[in-house]
PDB file of N, CA and C in Angstrom:
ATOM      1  N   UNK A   1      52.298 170.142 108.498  1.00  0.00           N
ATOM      2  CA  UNK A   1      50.976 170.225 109.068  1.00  0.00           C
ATOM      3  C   UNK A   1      51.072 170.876 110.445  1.00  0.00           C
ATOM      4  N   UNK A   2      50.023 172.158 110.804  1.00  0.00           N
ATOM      5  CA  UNK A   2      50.027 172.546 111.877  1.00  0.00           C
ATOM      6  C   UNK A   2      49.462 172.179 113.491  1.00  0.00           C
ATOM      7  N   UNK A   3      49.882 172.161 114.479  1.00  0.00           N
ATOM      8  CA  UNK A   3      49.069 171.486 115.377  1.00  0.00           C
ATOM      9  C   UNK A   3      47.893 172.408 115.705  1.00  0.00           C
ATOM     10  N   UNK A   4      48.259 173.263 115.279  1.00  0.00           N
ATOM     11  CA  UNK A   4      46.872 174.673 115.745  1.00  0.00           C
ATOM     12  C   UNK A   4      46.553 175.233 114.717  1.00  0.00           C
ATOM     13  N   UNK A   5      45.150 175.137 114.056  1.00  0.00           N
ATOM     14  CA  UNK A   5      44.470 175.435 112.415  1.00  0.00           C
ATOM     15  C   UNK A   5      43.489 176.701 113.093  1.00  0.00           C
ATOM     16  N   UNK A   6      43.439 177.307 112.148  1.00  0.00           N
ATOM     17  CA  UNK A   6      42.174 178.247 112.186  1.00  0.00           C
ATOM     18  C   UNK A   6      40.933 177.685 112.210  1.00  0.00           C
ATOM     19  N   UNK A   7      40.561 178.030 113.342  1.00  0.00           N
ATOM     20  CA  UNK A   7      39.016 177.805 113.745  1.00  0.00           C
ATOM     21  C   UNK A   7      39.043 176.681 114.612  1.00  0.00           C
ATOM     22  N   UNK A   8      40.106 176.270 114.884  1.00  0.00           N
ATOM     23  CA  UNK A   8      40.326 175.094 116.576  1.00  0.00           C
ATOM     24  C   UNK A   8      39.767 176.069 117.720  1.00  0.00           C
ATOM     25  N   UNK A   9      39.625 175.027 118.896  1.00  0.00           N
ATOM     26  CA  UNK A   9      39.094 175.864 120.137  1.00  0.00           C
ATOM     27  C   UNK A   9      40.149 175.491 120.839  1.00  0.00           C
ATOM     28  N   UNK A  10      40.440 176.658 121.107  1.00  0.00           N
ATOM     29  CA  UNK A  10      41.708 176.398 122.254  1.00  0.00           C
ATOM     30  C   UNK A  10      41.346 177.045 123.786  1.00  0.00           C
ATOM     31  N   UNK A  11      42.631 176.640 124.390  1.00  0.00           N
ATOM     32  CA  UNK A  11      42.604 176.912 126.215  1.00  0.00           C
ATOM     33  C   UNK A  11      43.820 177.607 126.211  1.00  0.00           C
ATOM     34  N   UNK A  12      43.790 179.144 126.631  1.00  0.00           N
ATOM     35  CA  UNK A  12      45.101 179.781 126.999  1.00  0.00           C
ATOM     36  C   UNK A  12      46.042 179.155 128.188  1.00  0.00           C
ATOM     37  N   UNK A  13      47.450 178.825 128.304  1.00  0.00           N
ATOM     38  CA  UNK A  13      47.450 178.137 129.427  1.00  0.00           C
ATOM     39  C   UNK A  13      48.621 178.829 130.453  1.00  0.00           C
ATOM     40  N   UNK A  14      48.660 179.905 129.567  1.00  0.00           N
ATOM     41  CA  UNK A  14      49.711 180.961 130.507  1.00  0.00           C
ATOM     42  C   UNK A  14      49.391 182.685 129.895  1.00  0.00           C
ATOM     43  N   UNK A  15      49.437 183.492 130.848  1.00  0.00           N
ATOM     44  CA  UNK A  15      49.103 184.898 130.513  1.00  0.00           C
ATOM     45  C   UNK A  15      48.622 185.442 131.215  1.00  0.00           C
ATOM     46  N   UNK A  16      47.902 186.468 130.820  1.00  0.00           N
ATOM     47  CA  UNK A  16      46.625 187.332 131.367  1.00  0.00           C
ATOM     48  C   UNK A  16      45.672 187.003 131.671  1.00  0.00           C
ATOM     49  N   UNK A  17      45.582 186.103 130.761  1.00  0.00           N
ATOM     50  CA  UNK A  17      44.200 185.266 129.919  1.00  0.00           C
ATOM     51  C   UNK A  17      43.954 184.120 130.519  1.00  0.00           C
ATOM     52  N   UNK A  18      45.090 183.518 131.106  1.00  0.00           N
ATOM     53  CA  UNK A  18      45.277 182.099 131.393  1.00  0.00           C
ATOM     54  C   UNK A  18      43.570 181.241 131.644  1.00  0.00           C
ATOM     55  N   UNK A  19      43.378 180.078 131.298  1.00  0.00           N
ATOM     56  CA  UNK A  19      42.034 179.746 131.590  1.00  0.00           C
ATOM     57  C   UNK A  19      41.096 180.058 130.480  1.00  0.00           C
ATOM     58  N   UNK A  20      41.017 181.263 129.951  1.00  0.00           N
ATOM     59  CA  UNK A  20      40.294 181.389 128.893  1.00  0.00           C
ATOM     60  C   UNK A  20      40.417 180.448 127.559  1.00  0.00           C
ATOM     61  N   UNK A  21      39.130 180.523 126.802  1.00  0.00           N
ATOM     62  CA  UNK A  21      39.016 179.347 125.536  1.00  0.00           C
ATOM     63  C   UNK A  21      38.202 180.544 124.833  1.00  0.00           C
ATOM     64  N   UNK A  22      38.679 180.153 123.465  1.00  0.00           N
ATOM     65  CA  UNK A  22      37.916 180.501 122.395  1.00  0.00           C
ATOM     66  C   UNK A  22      38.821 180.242 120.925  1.00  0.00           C
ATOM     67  N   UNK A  23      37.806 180.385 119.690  1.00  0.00           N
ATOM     68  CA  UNK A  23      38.288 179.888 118.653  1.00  0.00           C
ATOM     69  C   UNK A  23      39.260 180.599 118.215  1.00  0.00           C
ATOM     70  N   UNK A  24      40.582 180.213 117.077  1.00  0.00           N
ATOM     71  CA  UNK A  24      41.399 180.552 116.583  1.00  0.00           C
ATOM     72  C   UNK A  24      40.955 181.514 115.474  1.00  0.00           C
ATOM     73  N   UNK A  25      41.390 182.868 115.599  1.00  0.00           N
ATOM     74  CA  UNK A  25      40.849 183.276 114.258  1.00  0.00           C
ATOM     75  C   UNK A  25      42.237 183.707 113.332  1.00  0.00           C
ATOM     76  N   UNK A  26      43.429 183.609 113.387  1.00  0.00           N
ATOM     77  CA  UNK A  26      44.135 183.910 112.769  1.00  0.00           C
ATOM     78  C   UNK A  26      45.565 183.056 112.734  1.00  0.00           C
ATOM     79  N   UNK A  27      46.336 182.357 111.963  1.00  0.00           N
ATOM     80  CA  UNK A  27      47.362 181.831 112.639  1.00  0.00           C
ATOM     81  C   UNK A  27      48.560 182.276 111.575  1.00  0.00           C
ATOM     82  N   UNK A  28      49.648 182.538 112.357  1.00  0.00           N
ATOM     83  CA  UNK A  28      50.997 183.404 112.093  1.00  0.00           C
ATOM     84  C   UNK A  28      52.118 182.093 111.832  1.00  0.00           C
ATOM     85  N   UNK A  29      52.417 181.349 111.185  1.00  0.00           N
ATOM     86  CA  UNK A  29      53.606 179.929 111.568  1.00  0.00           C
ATOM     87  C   UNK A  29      54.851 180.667 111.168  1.00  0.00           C
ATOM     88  N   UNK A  30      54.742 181.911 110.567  1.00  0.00           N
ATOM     89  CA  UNK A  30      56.198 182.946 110.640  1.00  0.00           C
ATOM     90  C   UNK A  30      56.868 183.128 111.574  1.00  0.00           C
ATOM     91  N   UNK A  31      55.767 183.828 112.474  1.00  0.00           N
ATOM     92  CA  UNK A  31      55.915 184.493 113.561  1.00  0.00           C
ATOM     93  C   UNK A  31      55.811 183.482 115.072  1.00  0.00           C
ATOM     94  N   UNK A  32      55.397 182.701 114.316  1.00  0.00           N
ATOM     95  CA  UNK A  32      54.795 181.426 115.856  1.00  0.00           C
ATOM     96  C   UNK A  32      53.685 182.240 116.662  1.00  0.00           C
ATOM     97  N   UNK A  33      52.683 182.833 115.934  1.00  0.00           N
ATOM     98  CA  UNK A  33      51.412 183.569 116.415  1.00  0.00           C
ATOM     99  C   UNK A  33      50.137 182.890 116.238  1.00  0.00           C
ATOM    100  N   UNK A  34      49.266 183.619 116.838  1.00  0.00           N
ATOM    101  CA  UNK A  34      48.143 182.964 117.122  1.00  0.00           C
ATOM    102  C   UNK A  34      47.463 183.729 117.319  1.00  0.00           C
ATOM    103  N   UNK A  35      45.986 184.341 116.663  1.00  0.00           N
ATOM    104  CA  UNK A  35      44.879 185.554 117.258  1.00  0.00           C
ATOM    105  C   UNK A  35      44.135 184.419 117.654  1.00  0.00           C
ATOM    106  N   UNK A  36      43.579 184.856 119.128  1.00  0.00           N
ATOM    107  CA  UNK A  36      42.027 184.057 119.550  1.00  0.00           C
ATOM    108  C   UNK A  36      40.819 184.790 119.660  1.00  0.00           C
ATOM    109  N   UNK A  37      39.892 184.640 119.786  1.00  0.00           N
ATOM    110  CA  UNK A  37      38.795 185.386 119.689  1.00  0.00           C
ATOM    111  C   UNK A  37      38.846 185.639 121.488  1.00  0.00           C
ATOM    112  N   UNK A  38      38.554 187.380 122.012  1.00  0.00           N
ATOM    113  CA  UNK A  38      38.223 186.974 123.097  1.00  0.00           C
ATOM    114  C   UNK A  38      39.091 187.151 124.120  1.00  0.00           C
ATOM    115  N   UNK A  39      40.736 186.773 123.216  1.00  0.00           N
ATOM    116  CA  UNK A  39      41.799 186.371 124.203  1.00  0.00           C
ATOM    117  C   UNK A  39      42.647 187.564 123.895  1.00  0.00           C
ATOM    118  N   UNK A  40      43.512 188.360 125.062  1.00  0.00           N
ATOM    119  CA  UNK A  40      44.612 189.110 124.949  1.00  0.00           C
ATOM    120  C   UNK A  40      43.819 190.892 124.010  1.00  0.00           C
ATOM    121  N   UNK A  41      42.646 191.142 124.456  1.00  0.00           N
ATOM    122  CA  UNK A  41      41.777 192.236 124.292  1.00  0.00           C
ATOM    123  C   UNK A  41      42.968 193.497 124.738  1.00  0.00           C
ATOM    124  N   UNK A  42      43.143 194.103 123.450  1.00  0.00           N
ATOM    125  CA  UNK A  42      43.701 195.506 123.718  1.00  0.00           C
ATOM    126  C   UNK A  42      43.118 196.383 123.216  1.00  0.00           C
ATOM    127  N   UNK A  43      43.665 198.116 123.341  1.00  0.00           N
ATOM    128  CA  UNK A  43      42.763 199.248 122.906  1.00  0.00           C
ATOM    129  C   UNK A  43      43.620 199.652 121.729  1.00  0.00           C
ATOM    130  N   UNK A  44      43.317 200.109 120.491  1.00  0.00           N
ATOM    131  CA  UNK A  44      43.960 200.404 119.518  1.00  0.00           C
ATOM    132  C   UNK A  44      43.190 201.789 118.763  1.00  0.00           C
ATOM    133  N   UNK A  45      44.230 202.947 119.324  1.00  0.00           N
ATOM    134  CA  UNK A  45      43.936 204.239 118.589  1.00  0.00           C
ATOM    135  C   UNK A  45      43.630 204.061 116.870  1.00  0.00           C
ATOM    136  N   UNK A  46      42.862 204.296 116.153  1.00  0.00           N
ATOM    137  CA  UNK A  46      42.710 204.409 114.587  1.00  0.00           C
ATOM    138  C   UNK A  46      42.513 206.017 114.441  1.00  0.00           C
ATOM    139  N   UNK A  47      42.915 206.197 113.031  1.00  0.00           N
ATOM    140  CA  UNK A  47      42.671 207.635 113.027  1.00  0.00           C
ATOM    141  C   UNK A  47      41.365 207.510 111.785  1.00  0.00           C
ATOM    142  N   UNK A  48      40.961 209.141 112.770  1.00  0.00           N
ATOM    143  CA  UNK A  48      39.250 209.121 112.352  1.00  0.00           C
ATOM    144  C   UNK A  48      39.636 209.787 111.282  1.00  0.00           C
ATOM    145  N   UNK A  49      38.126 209.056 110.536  1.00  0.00           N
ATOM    146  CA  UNK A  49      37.862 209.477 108.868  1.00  0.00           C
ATOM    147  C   UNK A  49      36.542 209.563 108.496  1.00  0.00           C
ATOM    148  N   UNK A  50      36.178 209.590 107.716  1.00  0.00           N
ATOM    149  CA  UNK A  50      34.755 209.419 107.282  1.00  0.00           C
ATOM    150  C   UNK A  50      34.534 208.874 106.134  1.00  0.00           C
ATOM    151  N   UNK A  51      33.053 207.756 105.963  1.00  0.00           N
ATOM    152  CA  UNK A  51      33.102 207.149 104.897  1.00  0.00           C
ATOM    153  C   UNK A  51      32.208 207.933 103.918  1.00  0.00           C
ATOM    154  N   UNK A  52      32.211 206.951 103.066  1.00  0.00           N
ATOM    155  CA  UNK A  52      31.145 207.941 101.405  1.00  0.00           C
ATOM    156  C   UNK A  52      29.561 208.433 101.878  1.00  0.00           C
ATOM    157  N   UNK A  53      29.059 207.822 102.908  1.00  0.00           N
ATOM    158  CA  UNK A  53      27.589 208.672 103.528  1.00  0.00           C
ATOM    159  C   UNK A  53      27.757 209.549 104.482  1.00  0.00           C
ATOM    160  N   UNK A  54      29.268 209.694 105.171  1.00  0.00           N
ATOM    161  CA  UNK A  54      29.345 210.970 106.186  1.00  0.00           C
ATOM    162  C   UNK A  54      29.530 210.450 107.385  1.00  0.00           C
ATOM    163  N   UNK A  55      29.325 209.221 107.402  1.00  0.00           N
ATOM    164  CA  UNK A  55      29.523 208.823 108.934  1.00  0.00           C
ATOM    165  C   UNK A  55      31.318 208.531 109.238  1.00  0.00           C
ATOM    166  N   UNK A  56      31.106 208.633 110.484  1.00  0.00           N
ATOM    167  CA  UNK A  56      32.982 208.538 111.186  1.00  0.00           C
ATOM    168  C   UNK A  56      33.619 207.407 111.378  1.00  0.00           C
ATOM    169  N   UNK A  57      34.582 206.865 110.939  1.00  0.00           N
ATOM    170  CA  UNK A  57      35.325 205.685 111.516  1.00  0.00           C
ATOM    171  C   UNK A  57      36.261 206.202 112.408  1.00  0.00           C
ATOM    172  N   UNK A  58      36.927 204.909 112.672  1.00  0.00           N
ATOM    173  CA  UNK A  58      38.050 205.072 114.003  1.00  0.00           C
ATOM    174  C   UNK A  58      37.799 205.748 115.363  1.00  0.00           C
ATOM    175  N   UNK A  59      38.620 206.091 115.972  1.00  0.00           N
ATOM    176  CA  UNK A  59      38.506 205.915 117.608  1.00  0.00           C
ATOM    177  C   UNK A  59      39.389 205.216 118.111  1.00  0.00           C
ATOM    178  N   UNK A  60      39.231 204.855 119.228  1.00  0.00           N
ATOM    179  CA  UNK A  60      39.626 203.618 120.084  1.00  0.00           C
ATOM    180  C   UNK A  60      38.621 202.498 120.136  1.00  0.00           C
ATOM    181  N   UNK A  61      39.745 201.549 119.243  1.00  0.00           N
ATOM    182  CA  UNK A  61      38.870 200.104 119.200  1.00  0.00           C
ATOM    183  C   UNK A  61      39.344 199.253 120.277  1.00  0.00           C
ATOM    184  N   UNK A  62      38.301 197.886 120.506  1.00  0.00           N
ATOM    185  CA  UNK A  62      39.435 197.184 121.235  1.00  0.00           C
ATOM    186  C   UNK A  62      39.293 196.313 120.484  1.00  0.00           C
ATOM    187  N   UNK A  63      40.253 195.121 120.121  1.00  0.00           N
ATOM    188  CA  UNK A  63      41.060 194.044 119.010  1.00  0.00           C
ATOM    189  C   UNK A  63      41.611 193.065 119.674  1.00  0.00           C
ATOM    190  N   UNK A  64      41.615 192.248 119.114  1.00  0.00           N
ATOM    191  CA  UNK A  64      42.368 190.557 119.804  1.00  0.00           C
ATOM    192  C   UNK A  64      43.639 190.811 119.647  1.00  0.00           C
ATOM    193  N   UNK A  65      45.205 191.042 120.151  1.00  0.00           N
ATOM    194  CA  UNK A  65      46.042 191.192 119.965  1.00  0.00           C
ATOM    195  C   UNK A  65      46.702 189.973 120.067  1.00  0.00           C
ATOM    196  N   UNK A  66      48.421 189.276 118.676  1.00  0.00           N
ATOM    197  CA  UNK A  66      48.480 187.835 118.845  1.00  0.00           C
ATOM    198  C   UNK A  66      49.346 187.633 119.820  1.00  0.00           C
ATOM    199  N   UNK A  67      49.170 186.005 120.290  1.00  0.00           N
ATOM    200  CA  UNK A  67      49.685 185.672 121.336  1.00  0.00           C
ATOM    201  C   UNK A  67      50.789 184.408 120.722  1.00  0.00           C
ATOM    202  N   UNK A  68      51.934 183.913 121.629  1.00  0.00           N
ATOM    203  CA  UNK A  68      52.242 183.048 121.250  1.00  0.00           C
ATOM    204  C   UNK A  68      52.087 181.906 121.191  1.00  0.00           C
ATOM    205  N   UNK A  69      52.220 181.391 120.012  1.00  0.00           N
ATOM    206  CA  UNK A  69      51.556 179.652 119.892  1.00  0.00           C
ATOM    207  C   UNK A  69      51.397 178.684 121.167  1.00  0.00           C
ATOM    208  N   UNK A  70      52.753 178.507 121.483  1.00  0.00           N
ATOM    209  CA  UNK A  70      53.310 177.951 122.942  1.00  0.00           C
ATOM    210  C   UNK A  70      52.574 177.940 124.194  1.00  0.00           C
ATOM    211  N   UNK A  71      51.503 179.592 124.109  1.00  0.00           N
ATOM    212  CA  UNK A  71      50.870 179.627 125.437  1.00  0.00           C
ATOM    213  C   UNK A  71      49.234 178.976 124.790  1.00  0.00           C
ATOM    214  N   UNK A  72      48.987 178.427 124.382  1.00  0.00           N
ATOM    215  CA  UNK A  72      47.760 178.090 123.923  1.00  0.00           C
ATOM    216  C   UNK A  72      47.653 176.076 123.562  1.00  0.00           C
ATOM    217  N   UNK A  73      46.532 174.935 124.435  1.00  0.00           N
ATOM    218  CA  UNK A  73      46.559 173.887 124.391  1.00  0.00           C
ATOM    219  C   UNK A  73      45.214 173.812 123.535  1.00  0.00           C
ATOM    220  N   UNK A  74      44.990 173.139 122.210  1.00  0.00           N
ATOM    221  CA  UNK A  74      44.055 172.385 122.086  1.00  0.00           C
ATOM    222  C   UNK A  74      43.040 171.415 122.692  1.00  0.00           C
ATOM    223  N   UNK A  75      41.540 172.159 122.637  1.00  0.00           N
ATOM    224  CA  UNK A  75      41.010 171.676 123.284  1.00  0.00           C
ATOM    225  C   UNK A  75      39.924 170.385 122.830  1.00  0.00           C
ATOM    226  N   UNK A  76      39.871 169.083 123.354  1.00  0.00           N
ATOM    227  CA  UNK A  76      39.447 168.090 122.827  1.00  0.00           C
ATOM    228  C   UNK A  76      38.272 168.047 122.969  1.00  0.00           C
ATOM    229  N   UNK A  77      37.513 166.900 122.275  1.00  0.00           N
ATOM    230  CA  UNK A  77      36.032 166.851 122.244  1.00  0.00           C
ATOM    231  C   UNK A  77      35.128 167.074 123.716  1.00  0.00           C
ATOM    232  N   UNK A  78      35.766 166.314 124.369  1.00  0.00           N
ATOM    233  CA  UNK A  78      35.299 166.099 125.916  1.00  0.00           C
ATOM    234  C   UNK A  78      35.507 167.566 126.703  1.00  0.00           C
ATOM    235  N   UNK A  79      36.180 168.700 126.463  1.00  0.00           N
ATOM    236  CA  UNK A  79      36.664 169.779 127.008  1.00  0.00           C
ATOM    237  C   UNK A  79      37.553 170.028 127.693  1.00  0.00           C
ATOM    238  N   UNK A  80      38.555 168.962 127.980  1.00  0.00           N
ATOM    239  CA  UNK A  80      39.876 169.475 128.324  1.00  0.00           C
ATOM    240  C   UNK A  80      41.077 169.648 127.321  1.00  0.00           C
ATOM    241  N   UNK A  81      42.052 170.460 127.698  1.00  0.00           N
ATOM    242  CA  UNK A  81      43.398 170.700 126.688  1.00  0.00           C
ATOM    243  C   UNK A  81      43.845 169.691 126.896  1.00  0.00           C
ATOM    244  N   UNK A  82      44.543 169.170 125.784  1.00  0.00           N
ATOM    245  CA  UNK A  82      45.141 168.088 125.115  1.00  0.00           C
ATOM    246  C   UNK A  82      46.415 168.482 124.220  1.00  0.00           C
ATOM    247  N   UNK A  83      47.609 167.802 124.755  1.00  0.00           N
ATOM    248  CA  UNK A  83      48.814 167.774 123.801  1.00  0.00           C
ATOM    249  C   UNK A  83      48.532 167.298 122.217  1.00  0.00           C
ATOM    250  N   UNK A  84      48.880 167.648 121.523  1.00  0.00           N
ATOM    251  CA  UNK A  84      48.791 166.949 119.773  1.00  0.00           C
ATOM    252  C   UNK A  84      49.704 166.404 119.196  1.00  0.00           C
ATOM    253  N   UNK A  85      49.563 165.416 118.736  1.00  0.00           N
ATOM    254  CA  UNK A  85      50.360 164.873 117.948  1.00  0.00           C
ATOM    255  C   UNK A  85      49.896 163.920 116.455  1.00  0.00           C
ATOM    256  N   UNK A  86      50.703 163.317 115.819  1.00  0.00           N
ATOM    257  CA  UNK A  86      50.644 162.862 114.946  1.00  0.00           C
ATOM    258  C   UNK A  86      50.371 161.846 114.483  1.00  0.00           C
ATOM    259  N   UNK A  87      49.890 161.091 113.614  1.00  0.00           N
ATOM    260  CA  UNK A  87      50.051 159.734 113.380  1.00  0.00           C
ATOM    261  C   UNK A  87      50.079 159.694 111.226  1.00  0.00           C
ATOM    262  N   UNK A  88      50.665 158.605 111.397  1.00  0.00           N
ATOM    263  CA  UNK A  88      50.611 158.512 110.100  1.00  0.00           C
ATOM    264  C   UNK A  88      49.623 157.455 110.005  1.00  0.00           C
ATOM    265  N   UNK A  89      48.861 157.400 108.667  1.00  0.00           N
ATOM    266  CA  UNK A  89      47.623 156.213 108.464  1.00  0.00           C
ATOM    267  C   UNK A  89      47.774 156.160 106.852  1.00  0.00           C
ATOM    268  N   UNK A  90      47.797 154.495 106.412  1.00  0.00           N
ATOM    269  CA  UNK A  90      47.704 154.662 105.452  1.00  0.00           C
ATOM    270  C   UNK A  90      45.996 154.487 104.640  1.00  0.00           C
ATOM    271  N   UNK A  91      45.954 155.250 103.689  1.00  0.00           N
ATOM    272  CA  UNK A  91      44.132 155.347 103.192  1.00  0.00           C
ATOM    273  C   UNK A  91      44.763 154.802 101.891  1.00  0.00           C
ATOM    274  N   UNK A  92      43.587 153.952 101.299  1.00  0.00           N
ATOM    275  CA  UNK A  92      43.425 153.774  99.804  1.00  0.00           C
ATOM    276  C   UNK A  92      42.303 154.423  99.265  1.00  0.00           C
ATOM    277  N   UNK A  93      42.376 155.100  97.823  1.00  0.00           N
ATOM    278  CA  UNK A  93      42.076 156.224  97.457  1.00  0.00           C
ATOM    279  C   UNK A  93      42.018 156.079  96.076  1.00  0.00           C
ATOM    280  N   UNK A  94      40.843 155.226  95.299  1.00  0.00           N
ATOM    281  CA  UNK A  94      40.808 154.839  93.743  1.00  0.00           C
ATOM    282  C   UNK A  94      42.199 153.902  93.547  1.00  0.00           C
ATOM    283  N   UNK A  95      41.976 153.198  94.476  1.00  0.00           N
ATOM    284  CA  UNK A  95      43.214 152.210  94.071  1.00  0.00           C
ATOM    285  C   UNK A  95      44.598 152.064  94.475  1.00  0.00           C
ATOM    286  N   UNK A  96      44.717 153.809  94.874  1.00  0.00           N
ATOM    287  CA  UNK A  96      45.933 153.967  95.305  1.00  0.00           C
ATOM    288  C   UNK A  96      46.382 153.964  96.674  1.00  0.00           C
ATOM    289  N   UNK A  97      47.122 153.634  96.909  1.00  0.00           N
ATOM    290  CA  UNK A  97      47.008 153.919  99.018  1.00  0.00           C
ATOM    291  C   UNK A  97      48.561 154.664  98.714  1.00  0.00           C
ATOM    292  N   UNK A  98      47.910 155.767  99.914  1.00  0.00           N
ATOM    293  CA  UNK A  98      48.692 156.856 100.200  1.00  0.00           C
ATOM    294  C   UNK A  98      48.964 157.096 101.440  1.00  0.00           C
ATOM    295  N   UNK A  99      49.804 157.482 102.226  1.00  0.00           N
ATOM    296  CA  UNK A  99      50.249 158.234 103.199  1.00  0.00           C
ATOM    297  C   UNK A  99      49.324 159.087 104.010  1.00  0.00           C
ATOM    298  N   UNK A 100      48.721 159.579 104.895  1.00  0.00           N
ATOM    299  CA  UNK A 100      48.353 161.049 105.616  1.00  0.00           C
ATOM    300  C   UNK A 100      48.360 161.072 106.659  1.00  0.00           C
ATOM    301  N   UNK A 101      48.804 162.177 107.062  1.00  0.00           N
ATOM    302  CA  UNK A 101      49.431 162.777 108.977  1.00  0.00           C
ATOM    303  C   UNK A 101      47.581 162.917 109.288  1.00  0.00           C
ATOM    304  N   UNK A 102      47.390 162.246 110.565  1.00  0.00           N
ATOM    305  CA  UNK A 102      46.357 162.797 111.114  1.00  0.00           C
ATOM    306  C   UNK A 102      46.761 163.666 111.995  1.00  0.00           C
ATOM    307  N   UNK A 103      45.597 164.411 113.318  1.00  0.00           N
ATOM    308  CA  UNK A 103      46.296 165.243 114.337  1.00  0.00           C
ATOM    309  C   UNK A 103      45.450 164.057 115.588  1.00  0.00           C
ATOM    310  N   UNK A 104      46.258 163.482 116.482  1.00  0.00           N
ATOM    311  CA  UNK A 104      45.455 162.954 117.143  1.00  0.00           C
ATOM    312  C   UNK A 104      45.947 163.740 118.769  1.00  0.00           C
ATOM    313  N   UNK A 105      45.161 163.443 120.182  1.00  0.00           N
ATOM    314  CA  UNK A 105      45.784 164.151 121.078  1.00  0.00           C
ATOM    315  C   UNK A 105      46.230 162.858 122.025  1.00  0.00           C
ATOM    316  N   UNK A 106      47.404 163.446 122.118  1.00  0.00           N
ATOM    317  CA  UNK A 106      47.847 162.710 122.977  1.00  0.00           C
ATOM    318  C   UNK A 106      47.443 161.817 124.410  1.00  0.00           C
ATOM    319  N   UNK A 107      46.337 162.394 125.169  1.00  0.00           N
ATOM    320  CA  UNK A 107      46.096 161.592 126.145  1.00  0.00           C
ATOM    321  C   UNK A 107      45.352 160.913 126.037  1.00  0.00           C
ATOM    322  N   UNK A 108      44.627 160.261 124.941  1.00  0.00           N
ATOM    323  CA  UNK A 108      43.451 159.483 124.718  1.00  0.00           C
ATOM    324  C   UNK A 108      43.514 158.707 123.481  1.00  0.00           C
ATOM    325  N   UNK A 109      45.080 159.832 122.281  1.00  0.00           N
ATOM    326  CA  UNK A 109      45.416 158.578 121.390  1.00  0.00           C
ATOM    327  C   UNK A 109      44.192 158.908 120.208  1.00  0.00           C
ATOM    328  N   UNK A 110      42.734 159.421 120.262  1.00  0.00           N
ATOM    329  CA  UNK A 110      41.950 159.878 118.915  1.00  0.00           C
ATOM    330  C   UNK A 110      42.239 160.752 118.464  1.00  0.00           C
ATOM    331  N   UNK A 111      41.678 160.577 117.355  1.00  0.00           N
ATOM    332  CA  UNK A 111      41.810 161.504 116.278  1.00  0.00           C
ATOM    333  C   UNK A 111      41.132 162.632 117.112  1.00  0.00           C
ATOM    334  N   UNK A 112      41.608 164.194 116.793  1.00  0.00           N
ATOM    335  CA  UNK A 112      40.663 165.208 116.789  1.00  0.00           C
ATOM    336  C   UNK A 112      40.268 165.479 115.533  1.00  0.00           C
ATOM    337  N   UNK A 113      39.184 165.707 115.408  1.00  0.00           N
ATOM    338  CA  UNK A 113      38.428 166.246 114.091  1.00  0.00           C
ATOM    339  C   UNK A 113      37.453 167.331 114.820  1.00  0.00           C
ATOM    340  N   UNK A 114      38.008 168.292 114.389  1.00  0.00           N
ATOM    341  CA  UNK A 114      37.290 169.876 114.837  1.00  0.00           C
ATOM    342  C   UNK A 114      36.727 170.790 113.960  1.00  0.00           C
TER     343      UNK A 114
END
């Protein structure tokens, strides 16, 4: 289970960016990456083409470029970044009780549910 899901709101907490928040739109656990919306804005040459009505694509776009996991804190209900961690809970479930990792944050000990 990841501590950082697509579509969390996070707080950059080292970079360019540092300070900035916005949602997760992409996550890399290969690479230990992370796209944010917003965050780490670069310019990216495309080469121009044209589509089936004649009009032009490409140019210079600008694009969220990824950052690493490491520089980015989850941000909790109340609006500050928060460390994450784990808990195990057991649920019963038609009878059965099972196991499941929640994500809770560390300085307050709740669950995040985002």
């Amino acid at each position: 289970m990841a501590k950082i899901k697509k579509g969390d709101l996070v707080q950059v907490i080292s970079g360019r960016d540092k300070g900035k928040q916005g949602h997760v739109l992409k996550v890399d656990p290969r690479r230990q990456r992370v796209v944010v919306e917003g965050v780490m804005r670069v310019k990216k040459h495309v080469k121009m083409g044209t589509t089936d009505r004649g009009g032009t694509t490409g140019g210079i776009e600008t694009v969220e470029a990824p950052i690493h996991i490491s520089n980015v804190m989850l941000v909790a209900p109340d609006g500050k970044p928060v460390r994450v961690g784990f808990r195990e809970v057991e649920v019963e479930r038609d009878g059965r009780k099972k196991i499941v990792r929640e994500r809770i944050g560390r300085r307050g000990g709740k669950e995040i549910e985002l």
